[in-house]
C-alpha atoms as a PDB file:
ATOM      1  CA  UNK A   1     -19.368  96.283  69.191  1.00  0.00           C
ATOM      2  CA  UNK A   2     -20.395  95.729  72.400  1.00  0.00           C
ATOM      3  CA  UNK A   3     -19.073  92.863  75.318  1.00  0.00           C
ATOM      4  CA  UNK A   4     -21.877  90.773  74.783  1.00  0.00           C
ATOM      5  CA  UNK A   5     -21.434  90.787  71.333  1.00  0.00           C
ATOM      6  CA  UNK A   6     -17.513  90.522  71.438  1.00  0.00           C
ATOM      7  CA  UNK A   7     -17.885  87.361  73.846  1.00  0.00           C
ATOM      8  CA  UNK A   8     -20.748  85.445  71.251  1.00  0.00           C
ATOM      9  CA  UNK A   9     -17.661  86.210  68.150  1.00  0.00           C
ATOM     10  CA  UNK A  10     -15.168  85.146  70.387  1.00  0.00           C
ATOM     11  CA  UNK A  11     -17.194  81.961  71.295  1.00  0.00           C
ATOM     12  CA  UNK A  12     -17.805  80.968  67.701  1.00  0.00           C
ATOM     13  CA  UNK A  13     -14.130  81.723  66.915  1.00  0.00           C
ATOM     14  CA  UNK A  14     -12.625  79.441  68.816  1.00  0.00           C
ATOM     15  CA  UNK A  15     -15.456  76.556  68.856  1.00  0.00           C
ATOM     16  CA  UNK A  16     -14.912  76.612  65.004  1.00  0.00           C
ATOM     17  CA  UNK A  17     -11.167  77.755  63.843  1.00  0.00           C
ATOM     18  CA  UNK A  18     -10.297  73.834  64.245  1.00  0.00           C
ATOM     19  CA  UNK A  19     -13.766  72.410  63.379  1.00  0.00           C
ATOM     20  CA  UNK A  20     -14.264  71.760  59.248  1.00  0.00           C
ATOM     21  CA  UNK A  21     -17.160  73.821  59.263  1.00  0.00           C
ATOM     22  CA  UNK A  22     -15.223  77.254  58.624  1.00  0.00           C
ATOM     23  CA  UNK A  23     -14.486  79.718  61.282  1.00  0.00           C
ATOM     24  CA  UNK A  24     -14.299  82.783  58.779  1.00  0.00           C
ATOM     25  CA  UNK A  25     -17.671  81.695  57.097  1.00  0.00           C
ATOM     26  CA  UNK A  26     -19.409  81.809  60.427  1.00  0.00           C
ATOM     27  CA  UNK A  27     -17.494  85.024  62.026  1.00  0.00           C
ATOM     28  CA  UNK A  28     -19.320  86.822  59.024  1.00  0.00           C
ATOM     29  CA  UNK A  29     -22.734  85.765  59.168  1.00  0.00           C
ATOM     30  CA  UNK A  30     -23.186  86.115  62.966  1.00  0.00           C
ATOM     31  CA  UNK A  31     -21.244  89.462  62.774  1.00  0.00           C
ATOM     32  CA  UNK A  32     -23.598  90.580  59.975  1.00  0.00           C
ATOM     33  CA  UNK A  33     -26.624  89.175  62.139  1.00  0.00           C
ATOM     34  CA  UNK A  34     -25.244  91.669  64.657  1.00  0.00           C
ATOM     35  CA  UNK A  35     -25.252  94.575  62.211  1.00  0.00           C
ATOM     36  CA  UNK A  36     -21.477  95.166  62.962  1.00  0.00           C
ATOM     37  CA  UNK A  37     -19.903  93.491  60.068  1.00  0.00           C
ATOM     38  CA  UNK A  38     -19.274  96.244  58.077  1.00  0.00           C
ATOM     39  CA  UNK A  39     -17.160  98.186  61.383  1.00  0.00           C
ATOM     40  CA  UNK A  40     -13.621  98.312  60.820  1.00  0.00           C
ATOM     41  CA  UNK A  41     -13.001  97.407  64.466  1.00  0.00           C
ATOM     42  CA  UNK A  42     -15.633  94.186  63.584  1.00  0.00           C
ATOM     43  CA  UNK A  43     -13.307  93.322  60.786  1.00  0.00           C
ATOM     44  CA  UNK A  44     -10.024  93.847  62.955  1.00  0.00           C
ATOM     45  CA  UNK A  45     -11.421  92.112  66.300  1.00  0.00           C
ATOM     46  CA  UNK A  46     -12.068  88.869  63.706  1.00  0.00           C
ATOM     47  CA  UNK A  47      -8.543  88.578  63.224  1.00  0.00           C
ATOM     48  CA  UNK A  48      -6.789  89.932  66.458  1.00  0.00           C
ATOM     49  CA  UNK A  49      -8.581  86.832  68.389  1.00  0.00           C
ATOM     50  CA  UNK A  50      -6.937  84.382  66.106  1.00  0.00           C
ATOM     51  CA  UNK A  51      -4.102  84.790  68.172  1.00  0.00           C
ATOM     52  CA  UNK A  52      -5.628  82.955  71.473  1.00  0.00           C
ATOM     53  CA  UNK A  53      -6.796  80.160  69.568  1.00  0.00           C
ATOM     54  CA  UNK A  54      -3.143  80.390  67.760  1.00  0.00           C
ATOM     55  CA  UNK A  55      -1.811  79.917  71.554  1.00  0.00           C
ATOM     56  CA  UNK A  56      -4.204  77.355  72.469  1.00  0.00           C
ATOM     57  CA  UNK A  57      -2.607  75.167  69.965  1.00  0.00           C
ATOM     58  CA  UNK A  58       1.064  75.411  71.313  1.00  0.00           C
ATOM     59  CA  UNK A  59      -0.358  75.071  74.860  1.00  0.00           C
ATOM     60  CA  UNK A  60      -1.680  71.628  73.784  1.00  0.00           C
ATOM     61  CA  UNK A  61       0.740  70.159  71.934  1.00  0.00           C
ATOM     62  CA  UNK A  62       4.229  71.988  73.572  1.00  0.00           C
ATOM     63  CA  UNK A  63       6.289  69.165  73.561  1.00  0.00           C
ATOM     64  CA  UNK A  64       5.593  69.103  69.672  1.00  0.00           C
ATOM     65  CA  UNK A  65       6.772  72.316  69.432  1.00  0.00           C
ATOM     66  CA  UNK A  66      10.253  71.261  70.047  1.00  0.00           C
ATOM     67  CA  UNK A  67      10.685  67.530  69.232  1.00  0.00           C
ATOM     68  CA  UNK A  68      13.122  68.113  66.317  1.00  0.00           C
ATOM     69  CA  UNK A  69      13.960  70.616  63.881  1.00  0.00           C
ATOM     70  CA  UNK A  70      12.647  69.066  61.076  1.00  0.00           C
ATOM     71  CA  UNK A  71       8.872  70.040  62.291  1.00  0.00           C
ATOM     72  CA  UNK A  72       9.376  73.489  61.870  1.00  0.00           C
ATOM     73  CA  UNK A  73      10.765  72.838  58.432  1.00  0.00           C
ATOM     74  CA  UNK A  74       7.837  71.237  57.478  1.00  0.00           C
ATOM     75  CA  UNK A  75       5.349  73.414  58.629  1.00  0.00           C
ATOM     76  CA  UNK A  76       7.543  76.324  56.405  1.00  0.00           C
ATOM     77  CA  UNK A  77       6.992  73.788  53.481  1.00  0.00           C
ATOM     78  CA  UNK A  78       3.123  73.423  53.857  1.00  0.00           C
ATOM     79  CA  UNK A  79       2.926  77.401  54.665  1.00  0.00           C
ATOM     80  CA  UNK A  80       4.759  78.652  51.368  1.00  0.00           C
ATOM     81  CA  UNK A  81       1.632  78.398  49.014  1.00  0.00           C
ATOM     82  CA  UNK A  82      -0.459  80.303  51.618  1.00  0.00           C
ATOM     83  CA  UNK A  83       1.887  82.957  51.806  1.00  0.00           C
ATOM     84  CA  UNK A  84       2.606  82.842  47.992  1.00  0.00           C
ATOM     85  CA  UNK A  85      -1.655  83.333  47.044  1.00  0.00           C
ATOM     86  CA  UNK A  86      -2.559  85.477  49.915  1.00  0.00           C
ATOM     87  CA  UNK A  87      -0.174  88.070  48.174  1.00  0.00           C
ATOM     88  CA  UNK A  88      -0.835  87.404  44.927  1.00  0.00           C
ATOM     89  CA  UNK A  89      -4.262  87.856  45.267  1.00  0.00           C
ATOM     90  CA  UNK A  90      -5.289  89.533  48.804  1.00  0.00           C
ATOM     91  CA  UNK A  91      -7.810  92.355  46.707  1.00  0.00           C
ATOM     92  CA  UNK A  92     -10.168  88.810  45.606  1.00  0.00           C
ATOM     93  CA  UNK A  93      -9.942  87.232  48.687  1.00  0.00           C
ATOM     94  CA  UNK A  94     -10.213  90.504  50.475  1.00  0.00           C
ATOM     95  CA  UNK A  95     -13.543  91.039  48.140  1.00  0.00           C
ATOM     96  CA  UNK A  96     -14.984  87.108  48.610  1.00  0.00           C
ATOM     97  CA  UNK A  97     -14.479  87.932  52.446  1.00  0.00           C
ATOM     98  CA  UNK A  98     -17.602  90.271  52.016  1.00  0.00           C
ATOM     99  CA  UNK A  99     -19.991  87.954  50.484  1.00  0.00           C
ATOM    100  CA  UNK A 100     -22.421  85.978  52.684  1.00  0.00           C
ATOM    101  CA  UNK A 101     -23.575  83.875  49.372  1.00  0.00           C
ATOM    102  CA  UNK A 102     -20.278  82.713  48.717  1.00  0.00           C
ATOM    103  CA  UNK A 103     -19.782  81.427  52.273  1.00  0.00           C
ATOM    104  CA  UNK A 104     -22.935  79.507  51.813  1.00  0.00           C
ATOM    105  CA  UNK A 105     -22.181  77.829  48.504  1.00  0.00           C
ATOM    106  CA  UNK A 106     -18.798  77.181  50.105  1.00  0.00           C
ATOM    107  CA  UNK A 107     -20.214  75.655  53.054  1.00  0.00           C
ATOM    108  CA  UNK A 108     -22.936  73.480  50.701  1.00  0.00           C
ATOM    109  CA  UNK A 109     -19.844  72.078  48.528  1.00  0.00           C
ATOM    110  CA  UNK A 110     -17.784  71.144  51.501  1.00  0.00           C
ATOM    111  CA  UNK A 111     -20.445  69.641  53.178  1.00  0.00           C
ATOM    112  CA  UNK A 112     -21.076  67.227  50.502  1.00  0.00           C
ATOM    113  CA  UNK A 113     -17.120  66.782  50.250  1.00  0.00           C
ATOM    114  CA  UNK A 114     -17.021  65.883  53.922  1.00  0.00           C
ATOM    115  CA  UNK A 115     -20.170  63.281  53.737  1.00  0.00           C
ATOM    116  CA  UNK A 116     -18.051  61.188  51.289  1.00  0.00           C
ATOM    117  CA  UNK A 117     -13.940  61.981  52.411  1.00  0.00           C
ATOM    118  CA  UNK A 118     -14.640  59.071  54.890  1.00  0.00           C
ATOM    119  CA  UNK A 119     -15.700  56.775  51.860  1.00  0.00           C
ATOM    120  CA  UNK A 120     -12.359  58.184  49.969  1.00  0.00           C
ATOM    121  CA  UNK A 121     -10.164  58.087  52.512  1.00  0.00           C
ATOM    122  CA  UNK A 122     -11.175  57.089  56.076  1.00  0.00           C
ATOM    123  CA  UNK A 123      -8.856  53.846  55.725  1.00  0.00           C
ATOM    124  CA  UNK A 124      -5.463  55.532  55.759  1.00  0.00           C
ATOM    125  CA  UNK A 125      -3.334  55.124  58.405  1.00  0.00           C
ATOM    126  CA  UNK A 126       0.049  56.802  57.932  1.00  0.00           C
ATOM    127  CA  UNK A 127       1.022  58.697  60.277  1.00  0.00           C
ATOM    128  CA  UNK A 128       4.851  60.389  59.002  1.00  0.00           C
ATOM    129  CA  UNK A 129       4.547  63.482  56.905  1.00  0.00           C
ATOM    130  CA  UNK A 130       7.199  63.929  54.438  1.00  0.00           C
ATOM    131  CA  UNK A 131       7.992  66.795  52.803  1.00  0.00           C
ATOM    132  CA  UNK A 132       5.709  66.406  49.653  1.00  0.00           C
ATOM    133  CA  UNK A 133       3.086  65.662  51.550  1.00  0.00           C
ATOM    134  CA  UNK A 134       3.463  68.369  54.009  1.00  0.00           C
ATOM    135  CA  UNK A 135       3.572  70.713  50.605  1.00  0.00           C
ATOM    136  CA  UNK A 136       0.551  69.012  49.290  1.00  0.00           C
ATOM    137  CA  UNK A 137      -1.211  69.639  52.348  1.00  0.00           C
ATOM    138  CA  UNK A 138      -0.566  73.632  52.650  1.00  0.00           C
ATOM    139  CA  UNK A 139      -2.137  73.293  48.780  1.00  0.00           C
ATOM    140  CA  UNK A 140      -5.114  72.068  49.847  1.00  0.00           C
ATOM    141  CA  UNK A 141      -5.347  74.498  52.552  1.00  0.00           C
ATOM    142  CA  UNK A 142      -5.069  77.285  49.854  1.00  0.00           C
ATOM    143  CA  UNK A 143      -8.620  76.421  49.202  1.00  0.00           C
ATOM    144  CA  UNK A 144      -9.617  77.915  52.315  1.00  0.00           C
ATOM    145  CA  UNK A 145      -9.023  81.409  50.848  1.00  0.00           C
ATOM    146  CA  UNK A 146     -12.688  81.205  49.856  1.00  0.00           C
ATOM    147  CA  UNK A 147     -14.706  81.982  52.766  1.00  0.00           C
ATOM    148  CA  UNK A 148     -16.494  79.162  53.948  1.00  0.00           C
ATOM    149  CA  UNK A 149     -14.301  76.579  52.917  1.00  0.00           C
ATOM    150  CA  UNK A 150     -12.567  76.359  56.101  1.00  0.00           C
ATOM    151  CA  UNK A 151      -8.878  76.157  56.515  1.00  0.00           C
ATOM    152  CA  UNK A 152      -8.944  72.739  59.055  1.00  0.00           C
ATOM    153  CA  UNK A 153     -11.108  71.063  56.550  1.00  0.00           C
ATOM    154  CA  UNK A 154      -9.475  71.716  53.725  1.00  0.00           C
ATOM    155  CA  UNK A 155      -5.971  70.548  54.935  1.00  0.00           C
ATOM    156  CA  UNK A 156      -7.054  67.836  56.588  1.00  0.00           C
ATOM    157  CA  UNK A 157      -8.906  66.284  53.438  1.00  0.00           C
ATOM    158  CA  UNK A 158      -5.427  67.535  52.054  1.00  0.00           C
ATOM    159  CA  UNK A 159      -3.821  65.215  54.710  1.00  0.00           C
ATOM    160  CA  UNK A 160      -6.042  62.542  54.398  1.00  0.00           C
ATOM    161  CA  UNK A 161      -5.515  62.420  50.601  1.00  0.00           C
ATOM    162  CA  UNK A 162      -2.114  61.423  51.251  1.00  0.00           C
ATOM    163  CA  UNK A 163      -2.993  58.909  52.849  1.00  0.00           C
ATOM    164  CA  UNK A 164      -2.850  60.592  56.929  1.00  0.00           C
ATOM    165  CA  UNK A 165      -4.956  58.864  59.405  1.00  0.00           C
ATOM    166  CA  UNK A 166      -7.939  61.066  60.435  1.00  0.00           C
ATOM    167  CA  UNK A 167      -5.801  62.071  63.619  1.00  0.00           C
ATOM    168  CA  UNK A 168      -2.534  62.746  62.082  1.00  0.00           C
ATOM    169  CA  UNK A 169      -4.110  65.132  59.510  1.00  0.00           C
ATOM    170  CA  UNK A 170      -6.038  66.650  61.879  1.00  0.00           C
ATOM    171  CA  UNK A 171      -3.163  67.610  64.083  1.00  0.00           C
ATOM    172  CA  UNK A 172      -0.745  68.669  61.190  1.00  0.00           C
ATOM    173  CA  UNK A 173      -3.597  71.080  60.202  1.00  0.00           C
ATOM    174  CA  UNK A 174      -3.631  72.602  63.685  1.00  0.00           C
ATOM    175  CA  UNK A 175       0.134  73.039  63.930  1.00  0.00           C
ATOM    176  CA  UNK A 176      -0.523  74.353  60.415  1.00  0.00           C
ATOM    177  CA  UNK A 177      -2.668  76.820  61.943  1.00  0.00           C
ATOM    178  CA  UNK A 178       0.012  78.622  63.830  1.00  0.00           C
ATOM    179  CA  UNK A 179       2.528  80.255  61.095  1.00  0.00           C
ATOM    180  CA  UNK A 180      -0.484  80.587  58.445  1.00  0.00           C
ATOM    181  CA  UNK A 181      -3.105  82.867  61.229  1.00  0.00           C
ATOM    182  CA  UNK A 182      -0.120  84.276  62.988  1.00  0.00           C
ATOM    183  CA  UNK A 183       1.183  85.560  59.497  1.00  0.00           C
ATOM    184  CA  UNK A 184      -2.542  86.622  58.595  1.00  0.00           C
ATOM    185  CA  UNK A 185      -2.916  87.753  61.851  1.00  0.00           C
ATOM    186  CA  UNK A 186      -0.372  90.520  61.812  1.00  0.00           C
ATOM    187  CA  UNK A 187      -0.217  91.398  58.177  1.00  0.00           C
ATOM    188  CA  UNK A 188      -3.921  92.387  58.363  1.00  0.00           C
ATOM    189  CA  UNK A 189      -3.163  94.441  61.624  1.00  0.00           C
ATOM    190  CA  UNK A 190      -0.486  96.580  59.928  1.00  0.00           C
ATOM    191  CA  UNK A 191      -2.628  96.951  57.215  1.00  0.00           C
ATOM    192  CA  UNK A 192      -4.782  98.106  59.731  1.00  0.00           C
ATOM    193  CA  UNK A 193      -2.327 100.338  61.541  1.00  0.00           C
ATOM    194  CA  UNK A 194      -0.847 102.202  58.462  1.00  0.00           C
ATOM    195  CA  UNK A 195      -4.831 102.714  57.403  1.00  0.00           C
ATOM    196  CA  UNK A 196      -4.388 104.836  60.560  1.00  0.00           C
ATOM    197  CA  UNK A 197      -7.509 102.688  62.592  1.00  0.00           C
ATOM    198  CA  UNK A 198      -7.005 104.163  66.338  1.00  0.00           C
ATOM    199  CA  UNK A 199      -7.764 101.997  69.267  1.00  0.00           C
ATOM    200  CA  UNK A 200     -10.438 103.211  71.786  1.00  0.00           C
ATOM    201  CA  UNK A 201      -9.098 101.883  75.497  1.00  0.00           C
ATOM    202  CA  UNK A 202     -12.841 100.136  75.298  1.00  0.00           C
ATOM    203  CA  UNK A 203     -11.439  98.511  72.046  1.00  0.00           C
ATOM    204  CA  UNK A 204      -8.429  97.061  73.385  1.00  0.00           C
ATOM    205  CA  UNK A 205     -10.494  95.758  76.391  1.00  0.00           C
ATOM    206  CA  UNK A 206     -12.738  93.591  74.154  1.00  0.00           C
ATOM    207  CA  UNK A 207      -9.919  92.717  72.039  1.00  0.00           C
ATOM    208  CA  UNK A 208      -8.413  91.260  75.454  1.00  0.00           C
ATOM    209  CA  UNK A 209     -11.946  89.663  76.056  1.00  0.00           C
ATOM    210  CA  UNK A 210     -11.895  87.968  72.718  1.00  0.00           C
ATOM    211  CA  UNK A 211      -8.324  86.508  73.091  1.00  0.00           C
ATOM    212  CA  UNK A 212      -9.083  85.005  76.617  1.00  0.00           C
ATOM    213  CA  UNK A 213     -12.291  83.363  75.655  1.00  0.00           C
ATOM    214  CA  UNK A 214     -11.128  82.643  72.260  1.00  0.00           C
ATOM    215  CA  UNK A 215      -8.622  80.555  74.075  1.00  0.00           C
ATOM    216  CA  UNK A 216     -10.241  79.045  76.718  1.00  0.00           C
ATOM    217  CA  UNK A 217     -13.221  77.590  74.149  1.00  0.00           C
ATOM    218  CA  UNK A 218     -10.842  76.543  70.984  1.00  0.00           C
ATOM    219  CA  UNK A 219      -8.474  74.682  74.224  1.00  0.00           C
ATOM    220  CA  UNK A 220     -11.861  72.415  74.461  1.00  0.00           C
ATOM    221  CA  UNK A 221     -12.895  72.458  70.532  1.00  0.00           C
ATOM    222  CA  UNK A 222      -9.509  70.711  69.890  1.00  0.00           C
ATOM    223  CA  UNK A 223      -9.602  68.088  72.854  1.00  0.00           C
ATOM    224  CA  UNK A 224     -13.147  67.738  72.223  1.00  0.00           C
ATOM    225  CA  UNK A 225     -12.547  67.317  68.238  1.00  0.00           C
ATOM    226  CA  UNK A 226      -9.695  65.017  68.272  1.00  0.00           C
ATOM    227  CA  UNK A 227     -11.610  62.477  70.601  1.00  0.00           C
ATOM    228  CA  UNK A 228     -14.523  62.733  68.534  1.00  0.00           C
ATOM    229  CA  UNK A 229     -13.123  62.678  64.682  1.00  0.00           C
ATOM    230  CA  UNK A 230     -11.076  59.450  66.099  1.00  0.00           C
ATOM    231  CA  UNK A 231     -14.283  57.536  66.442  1.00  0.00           C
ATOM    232  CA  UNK A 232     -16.919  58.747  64.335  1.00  0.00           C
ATOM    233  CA  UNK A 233     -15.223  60.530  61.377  1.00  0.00           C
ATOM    234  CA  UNK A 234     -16.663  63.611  59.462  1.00  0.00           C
ATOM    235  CA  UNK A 235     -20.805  63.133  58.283  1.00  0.00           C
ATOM    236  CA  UNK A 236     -22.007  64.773  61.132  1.00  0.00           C
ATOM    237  CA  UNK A 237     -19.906  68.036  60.155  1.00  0.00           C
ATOM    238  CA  UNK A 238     -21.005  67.565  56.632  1.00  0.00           C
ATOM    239  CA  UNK A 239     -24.567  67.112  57.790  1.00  0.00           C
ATOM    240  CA  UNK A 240     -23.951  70.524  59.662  1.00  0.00           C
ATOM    241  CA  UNK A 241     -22.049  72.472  57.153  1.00  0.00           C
ATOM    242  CA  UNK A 242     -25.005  71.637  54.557  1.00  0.00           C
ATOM    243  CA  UNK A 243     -27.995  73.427  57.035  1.00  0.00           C
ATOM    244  CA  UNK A 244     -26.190  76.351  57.990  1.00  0.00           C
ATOM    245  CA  UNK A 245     -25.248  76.945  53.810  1.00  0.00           C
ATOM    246  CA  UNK A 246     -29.227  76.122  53.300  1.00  0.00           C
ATOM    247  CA  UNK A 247     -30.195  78.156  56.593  1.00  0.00           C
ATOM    248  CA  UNK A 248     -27.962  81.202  55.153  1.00  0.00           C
ATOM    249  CA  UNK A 249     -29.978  81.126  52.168  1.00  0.00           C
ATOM    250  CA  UNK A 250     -32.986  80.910  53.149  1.00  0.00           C
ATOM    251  CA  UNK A 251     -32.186  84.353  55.534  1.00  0.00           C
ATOM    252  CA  UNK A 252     -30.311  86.255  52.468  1.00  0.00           C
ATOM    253  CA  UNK A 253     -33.435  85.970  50.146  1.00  0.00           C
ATOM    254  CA  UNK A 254     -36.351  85.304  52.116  1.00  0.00           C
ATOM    255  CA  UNK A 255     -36.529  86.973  55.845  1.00  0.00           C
ATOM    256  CA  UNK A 256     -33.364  89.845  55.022  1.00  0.00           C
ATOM    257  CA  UNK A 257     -30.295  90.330  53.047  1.00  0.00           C
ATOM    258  CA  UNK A 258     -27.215  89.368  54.838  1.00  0.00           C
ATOM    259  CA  UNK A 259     -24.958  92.227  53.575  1.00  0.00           C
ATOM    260  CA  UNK A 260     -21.305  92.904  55.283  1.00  0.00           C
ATOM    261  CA  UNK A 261     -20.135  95.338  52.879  1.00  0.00           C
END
């Protein structure tokens, strides 16, 4: 991996981690577009840069970081099934990661999910999460084990289904964000570590790279987003989720396969 190409993953990392269009699904194809995929640095950088768009969130919303203690005990609700599934079955997801077809179908189904949730649900207006539905929600964001399902849209259907306004679910999915990458974030690295993967000094320099402009671009996806969503709901990110999974596709079978493994 070079700087370029660290700064173009770090780009689409943090324009997408809070999109619904699924950061992991498009961190794999333009990674395997690269011909880096299959690097175990590749695979490693992916994950270490979650933690500036982790930051990004608690930047934004600070003073929601310490309103009450009840927040936090929320957010440890929603986050049990995620941590409960991503040990139970870390060798599937672990294998699904490595698929560029399943990101696509993933992508396709969501797409169409995301051209109707405004139909299903775009009326709701609640805006306190109990405890059920906080649970509910970290369900639904179980979902985005499968690549290309993306973690933001899942829970915030999840939210939406319980009757969240478009906002409300939208931030509880971000603050979701923060325990469920962090905890991804550093279970992968000591997995990682104890595989004994050395750092290069270049290494940690693009690692650096990635968190700063992961930051910077995922501080303007989520300003950005929450403006947007507000006003004109989800088709256009169902519109978009449905031509990349048609675009990826068309690549794997008819110009070259798109192989990360």
């Amino acid at each position: 991996m070079d700087t370029f190409q660290a700064i173009i993953l770090a780009i689409v990392e943090g324009l997408t981690e809070y999109l619904p269009v699924s950061s992991t699904g498009h961190m794999i194809i333009v990674s395997s577009i690269f011909g880096i995929a299959q690097e175990d640095f590749t695979k490693l950088f992916t994950i270490v840069i979650q933690l500036g768009t982790i930051l990004s969130v608690v930047v934004l919303y600070f003073k929601r970081f310490f309103q009450s203690i009840d927040f936090y005990y929320k957010l440890f609700v929603a986050f049990i099934p995620a941590v409960i599934l991503g040990l139970l079955f870390s060798d599937v997801i672990d294998s699904l990661l490595e698929n560029p077809i399943t990101v696509a179908i993933s992508l396709l189904l969501g797409g169409f999910v995301l051209l109707k949730v405004d139909d299903w649900f775009g009326n709701a207006e609640e805006t306190d999460i109990s405890y059920a539905t906080a649970f509910k929600i970290g369900l639904f964001q179980c979902l985005a084990m499968i690549p290309g399902v993306s973690r933001s849209g899942a829970s915030i259907v999840g939210g939406m289904s319980q009757k969240l306004s478009r906002t409300a679910a939208a931030e509880f999915s971000f603050f979701l964000a923060v325990p469920t990458m962090l905890g991804a974030t550093l279970k992968k690295s000591y997995d990682y570590y104890n595989a004994g993967l050395v750092l290069s000094d270049e290494q940690v320099k693009l690692l650096i790279i990635g968190n700063v402009v992961g930051f910077l671009v995922a501080l303007l996806a989520i300003k950005t987003f929450i403006t947007f969503l507000s006003k004109n709901g989800f088709k256009i990110f169902g519109y978009y989720r449905i031509i990349v999974g048609v675009a990826i596709l068309l690549i794997h079978y008819f110009v070259r396969p798109l192989t990360v493994v």
